[in-house]
PDB file of N, CA and C in Angstrom:
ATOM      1  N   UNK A   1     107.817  99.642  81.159  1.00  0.00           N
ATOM      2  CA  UNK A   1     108.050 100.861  81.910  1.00  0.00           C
ATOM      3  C   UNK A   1     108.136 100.502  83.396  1.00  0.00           C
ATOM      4  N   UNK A   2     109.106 101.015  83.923  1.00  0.00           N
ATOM      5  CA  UNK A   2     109.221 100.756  85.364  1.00  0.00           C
ATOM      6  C   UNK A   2     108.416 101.444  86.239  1.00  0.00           C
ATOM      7  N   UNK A   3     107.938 100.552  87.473  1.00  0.00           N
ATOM      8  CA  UNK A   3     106.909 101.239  88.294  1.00  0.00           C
ATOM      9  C   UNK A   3     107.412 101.762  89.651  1.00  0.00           C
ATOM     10  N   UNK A   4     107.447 102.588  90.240  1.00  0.00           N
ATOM     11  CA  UNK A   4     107.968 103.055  91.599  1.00  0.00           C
ATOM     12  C   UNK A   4     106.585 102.933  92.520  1.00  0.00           C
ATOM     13  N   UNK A   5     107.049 102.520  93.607  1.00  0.00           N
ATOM     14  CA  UNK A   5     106.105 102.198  94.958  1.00  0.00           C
ATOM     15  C   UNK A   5     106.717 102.651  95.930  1.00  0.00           C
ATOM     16  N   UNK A   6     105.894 104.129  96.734  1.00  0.00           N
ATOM     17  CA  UNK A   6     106.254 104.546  97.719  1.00  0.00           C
ATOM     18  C   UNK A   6     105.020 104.468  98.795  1.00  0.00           C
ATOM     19  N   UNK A   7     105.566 103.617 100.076  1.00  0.00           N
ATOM     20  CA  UNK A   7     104.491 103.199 100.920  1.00  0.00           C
ATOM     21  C   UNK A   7     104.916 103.890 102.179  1.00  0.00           C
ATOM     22  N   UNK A   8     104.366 104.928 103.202  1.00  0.00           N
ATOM     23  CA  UNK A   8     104.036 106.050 104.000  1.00  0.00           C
ATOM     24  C   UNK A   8     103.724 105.252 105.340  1.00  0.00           C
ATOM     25  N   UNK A   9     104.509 104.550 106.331  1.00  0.00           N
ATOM     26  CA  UNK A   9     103.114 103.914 107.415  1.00  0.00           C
ATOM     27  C   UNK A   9     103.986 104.407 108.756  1.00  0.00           C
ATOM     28  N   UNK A  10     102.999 103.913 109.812  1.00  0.00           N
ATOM     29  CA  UNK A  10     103.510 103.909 111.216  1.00  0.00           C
ATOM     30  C   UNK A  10     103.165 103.007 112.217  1.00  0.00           C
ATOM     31  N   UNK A  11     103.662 102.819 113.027  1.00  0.00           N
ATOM     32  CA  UNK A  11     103.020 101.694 114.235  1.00  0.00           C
ATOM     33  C   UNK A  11     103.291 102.564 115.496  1.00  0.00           C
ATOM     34  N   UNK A  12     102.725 102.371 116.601  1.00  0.00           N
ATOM     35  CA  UNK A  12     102.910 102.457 117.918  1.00  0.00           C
ATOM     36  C   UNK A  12     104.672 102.176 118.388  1.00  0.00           C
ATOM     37  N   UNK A  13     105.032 102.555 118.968  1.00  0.00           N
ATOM     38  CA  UNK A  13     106.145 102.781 119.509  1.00  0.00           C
ATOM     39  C   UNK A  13     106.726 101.290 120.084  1.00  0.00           C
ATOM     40  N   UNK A  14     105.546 100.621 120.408  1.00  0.00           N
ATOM     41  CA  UNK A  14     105.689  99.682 120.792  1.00  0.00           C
ATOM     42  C   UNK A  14     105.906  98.288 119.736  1.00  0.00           C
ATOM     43  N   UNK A  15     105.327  98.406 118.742  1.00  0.00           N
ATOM     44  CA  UNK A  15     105.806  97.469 117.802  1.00  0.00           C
ATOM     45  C   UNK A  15     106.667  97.792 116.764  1.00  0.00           C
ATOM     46  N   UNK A  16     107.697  98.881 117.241  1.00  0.00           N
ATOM     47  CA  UNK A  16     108.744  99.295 116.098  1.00  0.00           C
ATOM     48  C   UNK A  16     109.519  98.143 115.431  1.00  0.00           C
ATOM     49  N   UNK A  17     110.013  97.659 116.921  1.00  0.00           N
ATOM     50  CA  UNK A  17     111.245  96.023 116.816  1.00  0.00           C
ATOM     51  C   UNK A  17     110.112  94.903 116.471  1.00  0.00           C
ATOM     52  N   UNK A  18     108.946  94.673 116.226  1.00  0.00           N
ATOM     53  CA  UNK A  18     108.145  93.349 115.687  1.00  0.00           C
ATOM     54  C   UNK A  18     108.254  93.708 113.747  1.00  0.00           C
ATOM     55  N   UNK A  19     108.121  95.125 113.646  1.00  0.00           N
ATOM     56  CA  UNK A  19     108.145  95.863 112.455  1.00  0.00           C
ATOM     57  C   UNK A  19     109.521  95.725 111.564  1.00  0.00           C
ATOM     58  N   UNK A  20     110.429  95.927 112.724  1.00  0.00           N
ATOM     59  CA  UNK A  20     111.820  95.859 111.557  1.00  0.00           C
ATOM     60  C   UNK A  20     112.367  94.797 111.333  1.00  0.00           C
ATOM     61  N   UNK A  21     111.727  93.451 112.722  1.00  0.00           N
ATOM     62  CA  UNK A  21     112.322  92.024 112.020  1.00  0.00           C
ATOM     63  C   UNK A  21     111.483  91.426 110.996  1.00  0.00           C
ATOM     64  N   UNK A  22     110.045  92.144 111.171  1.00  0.00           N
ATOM     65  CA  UNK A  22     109.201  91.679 109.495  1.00  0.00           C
ATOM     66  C   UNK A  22     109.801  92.351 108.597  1.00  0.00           C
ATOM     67  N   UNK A  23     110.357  93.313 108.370  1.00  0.00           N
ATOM     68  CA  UNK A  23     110.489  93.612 106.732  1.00  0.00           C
ATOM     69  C   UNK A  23     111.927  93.215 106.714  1.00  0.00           C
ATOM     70  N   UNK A  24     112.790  93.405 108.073  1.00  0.00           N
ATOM     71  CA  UNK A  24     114.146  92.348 107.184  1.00  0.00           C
ATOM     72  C   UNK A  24     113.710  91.452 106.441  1.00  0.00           C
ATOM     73  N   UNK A  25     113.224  90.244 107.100  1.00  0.00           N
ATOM     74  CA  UNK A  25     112.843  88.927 106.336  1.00  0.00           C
ATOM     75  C   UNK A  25     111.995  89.102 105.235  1.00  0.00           C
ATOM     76  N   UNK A  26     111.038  89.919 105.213  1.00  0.00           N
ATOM     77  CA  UNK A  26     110.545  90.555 104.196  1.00  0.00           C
ATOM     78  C   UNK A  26     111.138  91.112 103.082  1.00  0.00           C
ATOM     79  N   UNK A  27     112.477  91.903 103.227  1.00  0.00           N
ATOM     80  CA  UNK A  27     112.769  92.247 101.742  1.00  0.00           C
ATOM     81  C   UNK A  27     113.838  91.729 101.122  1.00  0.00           C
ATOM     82  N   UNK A  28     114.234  90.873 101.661  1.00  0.00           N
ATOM     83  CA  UNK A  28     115.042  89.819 101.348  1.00  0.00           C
ATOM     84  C   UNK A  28     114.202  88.555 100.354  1.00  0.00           C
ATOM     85  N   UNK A  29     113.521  88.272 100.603  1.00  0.00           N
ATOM     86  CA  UNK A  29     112.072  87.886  99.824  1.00  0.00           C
ATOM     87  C   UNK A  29     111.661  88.358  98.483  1.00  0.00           C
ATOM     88  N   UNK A  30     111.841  89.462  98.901  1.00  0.00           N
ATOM     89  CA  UNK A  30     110.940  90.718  97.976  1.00  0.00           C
ATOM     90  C   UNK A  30     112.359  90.594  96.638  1.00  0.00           C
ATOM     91  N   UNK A  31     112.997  91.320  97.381  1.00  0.00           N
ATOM     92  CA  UNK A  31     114.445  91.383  96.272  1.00  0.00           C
ATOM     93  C   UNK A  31     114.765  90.394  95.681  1.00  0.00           C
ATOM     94  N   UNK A  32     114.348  88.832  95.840  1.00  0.00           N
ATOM     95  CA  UNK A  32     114.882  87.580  95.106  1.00  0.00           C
ATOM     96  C   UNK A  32     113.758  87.840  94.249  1.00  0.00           C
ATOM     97  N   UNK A  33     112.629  88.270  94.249  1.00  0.00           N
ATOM     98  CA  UNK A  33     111.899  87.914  92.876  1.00  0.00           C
ATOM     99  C   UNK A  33     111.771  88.484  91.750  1.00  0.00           C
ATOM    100  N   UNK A  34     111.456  88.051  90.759  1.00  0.00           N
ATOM    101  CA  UNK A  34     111.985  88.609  89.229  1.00  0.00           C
ATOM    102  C   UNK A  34     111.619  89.570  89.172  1.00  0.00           C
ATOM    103  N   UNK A  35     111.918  90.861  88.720  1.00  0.00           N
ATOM    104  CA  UNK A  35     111.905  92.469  88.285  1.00  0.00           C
ATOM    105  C   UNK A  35     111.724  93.256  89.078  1.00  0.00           C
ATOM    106  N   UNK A  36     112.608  92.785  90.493  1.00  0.00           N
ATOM    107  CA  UNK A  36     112.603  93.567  91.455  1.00  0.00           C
ATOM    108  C   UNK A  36     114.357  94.597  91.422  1.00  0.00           C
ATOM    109  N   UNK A  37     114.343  95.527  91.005  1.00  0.00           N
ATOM    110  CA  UNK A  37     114.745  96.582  91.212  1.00  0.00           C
ATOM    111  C   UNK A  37     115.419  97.391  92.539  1.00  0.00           C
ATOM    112  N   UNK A  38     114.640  97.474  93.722  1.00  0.00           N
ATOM    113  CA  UNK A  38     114.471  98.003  94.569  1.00  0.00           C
ATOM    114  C   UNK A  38     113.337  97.482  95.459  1.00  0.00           C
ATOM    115  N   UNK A  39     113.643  97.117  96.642  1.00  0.00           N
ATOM    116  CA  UNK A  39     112.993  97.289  97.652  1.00  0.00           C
ATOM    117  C   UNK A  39     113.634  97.207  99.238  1.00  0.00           C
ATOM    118  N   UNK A  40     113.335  98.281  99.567  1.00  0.00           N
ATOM    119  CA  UNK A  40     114.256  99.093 100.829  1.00  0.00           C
ATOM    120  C   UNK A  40     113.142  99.517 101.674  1.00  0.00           C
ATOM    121  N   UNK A  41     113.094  99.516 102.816  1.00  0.00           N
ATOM    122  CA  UNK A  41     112.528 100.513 104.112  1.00  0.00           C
ATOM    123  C   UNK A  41     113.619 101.222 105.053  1.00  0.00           C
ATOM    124  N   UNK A  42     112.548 102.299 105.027  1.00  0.00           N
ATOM    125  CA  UNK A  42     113.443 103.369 106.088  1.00  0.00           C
ATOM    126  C   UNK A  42     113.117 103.600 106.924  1.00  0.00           C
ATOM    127  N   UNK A  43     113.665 103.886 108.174  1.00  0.00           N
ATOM    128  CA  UNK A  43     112.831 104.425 109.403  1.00  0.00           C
ATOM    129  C   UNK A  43     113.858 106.100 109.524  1.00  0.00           C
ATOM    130  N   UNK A  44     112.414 106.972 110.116  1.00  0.00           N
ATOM    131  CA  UNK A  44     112.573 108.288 110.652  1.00  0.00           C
ATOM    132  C   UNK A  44     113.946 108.121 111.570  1.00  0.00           C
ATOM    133  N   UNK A  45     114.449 108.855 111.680  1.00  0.00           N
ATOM    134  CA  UNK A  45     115.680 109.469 112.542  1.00  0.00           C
ATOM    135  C   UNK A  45     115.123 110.264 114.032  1.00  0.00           C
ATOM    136  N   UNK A  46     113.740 111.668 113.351  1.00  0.00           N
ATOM    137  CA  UNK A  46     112.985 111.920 114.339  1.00  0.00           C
ATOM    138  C   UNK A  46     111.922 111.444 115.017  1.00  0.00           C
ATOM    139  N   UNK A  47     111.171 110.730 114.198  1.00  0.00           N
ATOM    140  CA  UNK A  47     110.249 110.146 114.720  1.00  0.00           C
ATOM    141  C   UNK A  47     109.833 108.151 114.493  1.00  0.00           C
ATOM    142  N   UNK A  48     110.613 107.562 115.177  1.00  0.00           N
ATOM    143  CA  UNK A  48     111.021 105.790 115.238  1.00  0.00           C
ATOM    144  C   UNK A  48     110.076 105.168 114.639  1.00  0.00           C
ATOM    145  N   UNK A  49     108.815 105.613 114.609  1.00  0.00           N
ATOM    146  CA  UNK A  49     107.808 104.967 114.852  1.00  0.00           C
ATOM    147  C   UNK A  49     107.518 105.021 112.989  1.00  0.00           C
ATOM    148  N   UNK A  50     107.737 105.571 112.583  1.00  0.00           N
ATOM    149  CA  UNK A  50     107.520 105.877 111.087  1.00  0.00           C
ATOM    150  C   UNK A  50     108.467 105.512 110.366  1.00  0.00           C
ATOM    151  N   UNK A  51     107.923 105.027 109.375  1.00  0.00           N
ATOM    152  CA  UNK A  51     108.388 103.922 108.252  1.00  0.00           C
ATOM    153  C   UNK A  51     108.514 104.484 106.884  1.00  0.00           C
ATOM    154  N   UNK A  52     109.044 103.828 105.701  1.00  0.00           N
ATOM    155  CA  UNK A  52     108.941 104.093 104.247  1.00  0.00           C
ATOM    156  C   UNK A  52     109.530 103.429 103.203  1.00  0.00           C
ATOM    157  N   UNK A  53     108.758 102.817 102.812  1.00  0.00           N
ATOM    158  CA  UNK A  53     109.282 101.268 101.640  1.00  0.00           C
ATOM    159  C   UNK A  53     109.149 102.104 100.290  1.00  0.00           C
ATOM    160  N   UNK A  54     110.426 101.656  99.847  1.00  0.00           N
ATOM    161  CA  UNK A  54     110.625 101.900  98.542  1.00  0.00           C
ATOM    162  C   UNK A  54     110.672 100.854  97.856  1.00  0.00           C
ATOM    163  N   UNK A  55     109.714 100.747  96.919  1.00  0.00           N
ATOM    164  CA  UNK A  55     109.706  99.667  96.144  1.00  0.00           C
ATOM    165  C   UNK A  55     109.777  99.912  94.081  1.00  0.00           C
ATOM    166  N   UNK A  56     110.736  99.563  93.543  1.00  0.00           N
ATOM    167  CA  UNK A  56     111.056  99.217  91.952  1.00  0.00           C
ATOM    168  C   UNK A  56     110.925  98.682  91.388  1.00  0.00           C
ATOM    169  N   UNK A  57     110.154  98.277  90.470  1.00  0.00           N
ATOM    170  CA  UNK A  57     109.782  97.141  89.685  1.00  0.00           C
ATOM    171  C   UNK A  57     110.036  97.063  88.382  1.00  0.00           C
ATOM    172  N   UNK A  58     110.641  96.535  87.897  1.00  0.00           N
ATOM    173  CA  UNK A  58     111.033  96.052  86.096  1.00  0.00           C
ATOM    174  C   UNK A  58     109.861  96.640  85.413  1.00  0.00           C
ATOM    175  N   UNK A  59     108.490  96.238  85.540  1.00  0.00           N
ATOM    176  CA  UNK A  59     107.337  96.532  84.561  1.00  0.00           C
ATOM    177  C   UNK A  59     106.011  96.322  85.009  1.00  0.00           C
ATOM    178  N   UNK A  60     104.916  96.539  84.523  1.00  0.00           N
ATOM    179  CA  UNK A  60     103.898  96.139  85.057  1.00  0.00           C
ATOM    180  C   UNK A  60     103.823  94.561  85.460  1.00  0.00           C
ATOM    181  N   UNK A  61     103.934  93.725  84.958  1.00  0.00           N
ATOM    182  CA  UNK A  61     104.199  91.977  84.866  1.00  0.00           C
ATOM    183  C   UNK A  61     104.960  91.750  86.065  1.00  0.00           C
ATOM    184  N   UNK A  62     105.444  92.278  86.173  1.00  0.00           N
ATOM    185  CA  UNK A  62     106.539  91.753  87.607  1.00  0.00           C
ATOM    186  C   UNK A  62     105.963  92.103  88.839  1.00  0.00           C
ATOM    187  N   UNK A  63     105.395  93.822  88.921  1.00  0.00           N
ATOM    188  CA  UNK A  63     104.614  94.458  90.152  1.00  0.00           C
ATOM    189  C   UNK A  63     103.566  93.176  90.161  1.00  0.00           C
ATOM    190  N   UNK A  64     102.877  93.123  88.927  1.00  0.00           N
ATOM    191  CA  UNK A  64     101.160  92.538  89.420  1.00  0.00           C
ATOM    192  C   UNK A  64     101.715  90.956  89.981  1.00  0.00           C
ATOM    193  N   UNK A  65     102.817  89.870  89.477  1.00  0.00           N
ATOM    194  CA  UNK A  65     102.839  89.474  90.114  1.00  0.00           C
ATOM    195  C   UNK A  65     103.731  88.928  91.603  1.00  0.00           C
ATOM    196  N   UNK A  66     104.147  90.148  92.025  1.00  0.00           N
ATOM    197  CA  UNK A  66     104.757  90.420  93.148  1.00  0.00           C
ATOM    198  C   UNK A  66     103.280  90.544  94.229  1.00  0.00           C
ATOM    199  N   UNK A  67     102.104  91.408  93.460  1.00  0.00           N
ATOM    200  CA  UNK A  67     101.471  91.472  94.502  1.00  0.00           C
ATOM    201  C   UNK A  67     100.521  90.519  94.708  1.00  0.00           C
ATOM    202  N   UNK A  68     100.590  89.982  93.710  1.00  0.00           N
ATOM    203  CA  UNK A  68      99.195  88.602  93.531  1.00  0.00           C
ATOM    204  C   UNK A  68     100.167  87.611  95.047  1.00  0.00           C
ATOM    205  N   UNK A  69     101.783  87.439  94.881  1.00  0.00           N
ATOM    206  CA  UNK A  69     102.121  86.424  95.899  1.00  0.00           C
ATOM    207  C   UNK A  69     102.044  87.285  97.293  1.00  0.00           C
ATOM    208  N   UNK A  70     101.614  88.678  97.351  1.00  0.00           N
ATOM    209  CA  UNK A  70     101.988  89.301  98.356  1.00  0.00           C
ATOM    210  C   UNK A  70     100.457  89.234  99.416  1.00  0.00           C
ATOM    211  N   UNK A  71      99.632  89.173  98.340  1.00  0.00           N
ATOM    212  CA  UNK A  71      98.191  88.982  99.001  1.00  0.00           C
ATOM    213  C   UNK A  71      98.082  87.761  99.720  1.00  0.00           C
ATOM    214  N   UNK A  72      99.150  86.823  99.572  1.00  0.00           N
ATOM    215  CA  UNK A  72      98.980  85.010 100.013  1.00  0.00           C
ATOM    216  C   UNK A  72      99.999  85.328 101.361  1.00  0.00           C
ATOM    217  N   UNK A  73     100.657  86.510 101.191  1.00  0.00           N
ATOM    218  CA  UNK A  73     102.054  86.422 102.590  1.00  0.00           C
ATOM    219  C   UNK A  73     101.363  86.576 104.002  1.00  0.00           C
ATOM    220  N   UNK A  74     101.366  86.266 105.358  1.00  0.00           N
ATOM    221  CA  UNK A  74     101.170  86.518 106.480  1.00  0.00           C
ATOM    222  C   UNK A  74     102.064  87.822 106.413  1.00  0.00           C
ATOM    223  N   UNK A  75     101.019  88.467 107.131  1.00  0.00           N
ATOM    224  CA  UNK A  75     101.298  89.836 107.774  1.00  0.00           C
ATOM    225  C   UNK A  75     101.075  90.038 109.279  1.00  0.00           C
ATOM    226  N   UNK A  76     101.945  90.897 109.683  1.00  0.00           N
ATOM    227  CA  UNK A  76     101.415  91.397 111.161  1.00  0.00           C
ATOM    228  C   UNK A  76     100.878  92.152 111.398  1.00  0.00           C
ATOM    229  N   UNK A  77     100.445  92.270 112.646  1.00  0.00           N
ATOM    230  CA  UNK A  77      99.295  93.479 112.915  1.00  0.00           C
ATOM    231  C   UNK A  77      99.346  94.040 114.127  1.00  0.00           C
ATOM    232  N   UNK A  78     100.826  95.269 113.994  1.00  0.00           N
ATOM    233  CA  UNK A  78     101.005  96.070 114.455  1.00  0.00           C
ATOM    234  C   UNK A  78     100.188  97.090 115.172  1.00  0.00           C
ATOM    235  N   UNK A  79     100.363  97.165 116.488  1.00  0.00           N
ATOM    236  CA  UNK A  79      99.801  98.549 117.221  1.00  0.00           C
ATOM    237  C   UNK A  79      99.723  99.552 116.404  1.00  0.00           C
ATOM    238  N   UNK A  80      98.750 100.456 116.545  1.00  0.00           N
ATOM    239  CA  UNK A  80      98.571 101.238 115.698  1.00  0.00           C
ATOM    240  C   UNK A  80      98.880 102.634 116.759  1.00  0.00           C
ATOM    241  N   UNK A  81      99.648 103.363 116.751  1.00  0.00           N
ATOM    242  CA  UNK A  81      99.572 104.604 117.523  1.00  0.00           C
ATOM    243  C   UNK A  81      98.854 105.984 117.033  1.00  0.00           C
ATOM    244  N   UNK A  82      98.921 107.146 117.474  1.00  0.00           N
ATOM    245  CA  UNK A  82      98.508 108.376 116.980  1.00  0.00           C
ATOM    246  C   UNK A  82      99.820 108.971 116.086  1.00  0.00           C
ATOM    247  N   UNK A  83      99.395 108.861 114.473  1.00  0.00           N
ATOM    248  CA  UNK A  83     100.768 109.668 113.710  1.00  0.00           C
ATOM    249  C   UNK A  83     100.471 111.296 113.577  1.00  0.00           C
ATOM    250  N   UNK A  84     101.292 111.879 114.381  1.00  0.00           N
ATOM    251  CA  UNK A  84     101.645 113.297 114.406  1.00  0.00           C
ATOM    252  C   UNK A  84     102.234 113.721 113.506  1.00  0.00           C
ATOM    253  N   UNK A  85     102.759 113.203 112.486  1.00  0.00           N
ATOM    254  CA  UNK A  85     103.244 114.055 111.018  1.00  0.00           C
ATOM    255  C   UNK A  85     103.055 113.587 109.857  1.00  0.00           C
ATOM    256  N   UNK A  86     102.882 113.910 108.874  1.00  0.00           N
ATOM    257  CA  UNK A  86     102.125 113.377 107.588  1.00  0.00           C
ATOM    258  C   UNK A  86     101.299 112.068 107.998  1.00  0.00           C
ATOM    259  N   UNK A  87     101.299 111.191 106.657  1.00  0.00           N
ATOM    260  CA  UNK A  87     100.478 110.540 106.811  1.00  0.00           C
ATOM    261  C   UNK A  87     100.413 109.286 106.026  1.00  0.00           C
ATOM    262  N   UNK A  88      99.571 108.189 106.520  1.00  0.00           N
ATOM    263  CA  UNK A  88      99.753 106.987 105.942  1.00  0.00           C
ATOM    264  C   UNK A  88      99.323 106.907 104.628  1.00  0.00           C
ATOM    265  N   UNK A  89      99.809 106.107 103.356  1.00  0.00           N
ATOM    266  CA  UNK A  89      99.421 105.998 102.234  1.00  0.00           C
ATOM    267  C   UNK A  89      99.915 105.415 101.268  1.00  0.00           C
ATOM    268  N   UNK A  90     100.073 104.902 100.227  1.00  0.00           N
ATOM    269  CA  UNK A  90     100.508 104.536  99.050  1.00  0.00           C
ATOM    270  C   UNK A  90     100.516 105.248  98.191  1.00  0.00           C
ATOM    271  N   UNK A  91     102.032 105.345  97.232  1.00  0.00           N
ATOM    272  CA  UNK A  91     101.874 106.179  96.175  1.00  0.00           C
ATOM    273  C   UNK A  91     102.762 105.381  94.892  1.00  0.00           C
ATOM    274  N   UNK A  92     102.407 105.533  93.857  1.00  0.00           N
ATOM    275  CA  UNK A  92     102.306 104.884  92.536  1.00  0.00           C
ATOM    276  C   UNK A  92     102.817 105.346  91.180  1.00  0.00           C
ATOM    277  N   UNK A  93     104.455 105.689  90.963  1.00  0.00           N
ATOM    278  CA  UNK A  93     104.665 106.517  89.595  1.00  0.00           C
ATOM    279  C   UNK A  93     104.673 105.949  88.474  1.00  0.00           C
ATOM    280  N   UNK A  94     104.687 106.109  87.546  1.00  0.00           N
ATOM    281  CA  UNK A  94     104.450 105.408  86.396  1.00  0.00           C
ATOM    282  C   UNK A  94     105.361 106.118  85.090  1.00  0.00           C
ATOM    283  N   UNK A  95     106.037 107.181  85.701  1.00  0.00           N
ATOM    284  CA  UNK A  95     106.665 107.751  85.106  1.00  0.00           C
ATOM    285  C   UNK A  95     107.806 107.669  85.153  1.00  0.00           C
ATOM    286  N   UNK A  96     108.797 107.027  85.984  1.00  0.00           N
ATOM    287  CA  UNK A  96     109.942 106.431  86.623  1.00  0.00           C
ATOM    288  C   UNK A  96     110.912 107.283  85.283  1.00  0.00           C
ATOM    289  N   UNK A  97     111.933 108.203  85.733  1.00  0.00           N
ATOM    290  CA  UNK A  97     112.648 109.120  85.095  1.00  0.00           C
ATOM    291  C   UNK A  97     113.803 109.747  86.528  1.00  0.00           C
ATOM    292  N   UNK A  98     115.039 110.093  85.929  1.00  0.00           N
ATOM    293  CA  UNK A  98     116.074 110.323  86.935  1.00  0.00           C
ATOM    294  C   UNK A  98     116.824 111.440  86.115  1.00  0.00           C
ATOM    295  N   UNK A  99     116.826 112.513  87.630  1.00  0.00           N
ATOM    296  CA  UNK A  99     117.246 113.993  87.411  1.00  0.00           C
ATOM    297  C   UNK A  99     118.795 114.589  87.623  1.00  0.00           C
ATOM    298  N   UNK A 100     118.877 115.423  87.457  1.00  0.00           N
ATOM    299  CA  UNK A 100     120.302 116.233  87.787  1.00  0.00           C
ATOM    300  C   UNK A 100     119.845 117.415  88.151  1.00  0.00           C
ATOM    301  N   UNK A 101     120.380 117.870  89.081  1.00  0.00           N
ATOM    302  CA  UNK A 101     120.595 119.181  89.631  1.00  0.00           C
ATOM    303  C   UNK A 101     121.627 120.224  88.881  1.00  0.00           C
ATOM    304  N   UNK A 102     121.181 121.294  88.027  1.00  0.00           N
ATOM    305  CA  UNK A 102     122.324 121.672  87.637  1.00  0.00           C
ATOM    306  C   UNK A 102     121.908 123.393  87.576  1.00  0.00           C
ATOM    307  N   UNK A 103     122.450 124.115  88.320  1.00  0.00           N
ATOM    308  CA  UNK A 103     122.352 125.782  88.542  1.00  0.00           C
ATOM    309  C   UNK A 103     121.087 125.780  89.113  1.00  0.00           C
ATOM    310  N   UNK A 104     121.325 125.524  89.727  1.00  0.00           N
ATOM    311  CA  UNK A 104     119.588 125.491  90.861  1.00  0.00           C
ATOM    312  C   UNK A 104     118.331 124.658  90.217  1.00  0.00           C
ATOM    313  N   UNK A 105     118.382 124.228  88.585  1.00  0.00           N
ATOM    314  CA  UNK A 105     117.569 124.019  88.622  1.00  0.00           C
ATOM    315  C   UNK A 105     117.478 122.159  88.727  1.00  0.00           C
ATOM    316  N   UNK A 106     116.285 121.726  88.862  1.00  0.00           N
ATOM    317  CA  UNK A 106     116.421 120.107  87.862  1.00  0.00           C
ATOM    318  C   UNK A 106     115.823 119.673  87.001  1.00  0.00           C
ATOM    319  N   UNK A 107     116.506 119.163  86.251  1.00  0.00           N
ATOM    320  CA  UNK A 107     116.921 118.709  84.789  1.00  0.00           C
ATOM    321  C   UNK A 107     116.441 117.601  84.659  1.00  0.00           C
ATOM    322  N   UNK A 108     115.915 116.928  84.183  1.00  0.00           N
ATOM    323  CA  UNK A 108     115.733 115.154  83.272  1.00  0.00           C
ATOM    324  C   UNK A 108     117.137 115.017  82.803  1.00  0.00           C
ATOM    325  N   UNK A 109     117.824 114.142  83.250  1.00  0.00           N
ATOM    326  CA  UNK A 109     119.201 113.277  82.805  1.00  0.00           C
ATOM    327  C   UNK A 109     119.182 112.947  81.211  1.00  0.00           C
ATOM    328  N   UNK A 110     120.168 113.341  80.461  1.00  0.00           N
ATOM    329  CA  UNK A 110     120.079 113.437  79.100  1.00  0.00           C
ATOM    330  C   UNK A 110     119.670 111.982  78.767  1.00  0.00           C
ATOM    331  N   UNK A 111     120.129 110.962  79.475  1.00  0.00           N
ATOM    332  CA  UNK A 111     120.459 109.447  79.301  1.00  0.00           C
ATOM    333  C   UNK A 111     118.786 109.173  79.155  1.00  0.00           C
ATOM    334  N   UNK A 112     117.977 110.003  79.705  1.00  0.00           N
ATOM    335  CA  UNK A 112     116.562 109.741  80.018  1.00  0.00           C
ATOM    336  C   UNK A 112     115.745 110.096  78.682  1.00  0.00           C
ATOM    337  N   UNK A 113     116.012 110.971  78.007  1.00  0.00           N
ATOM    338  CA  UNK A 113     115.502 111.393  76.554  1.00  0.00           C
ATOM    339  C   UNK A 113     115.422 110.658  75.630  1.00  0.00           C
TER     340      UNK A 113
END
């Protein structure tokens, strides 16, 4: 079963550009390893400073060891500023399923049944 990883963060204004040349090189990384699916970051339009990694994984086996090599990676350690809209966090589906919009409402994709 495929796992979805949605990660919520922000830095100070000031380490936006230290932030976006780590996760270039970062998901370029990420995407070569086996049962990687997806992994993308976004930055806000309104607010620069805010971030959002989307991450896909083939199955449990692939996430756990994506993160076992991820615990060994150097990280940076971004300014931390005051976040004025939502909020930092990790989130975890396990239900990984894809919809259609159809007469206002949405639907589970037949392909998904």
């Amino acid at each position: 079963m495929p796992i979805r990883v949605v990660v919520n963060t922000h830095v100070a204004e000031s380490s936006v550009d230290e932030m976006i040349a780590y996760w270039k090189d970062k998901s370029a990384l990420c995407e070569a390893e086996e049962g990687n699916l997806q992994y993308e970051v976004f930055r806000s339009l309104t607010r620069p400073e805010n971030f959002a990694l989307l991450e896909l994984w083939q199955d449990q086996r692939t996430y756990d060891a994506h993160w076992a090599a991820e615990l060994e990676r150097p990280k940076p350690s971004p300014e931390k500023g005051p976040r004025r809209h939502g909020r930092d966090g990790v989130e975890f589906y396990f239900d990984h399923c894809y919809y259609r919009h159809e007469n206002g409402i949405w639907r589970i994709s037949e392909d998904q049944l």
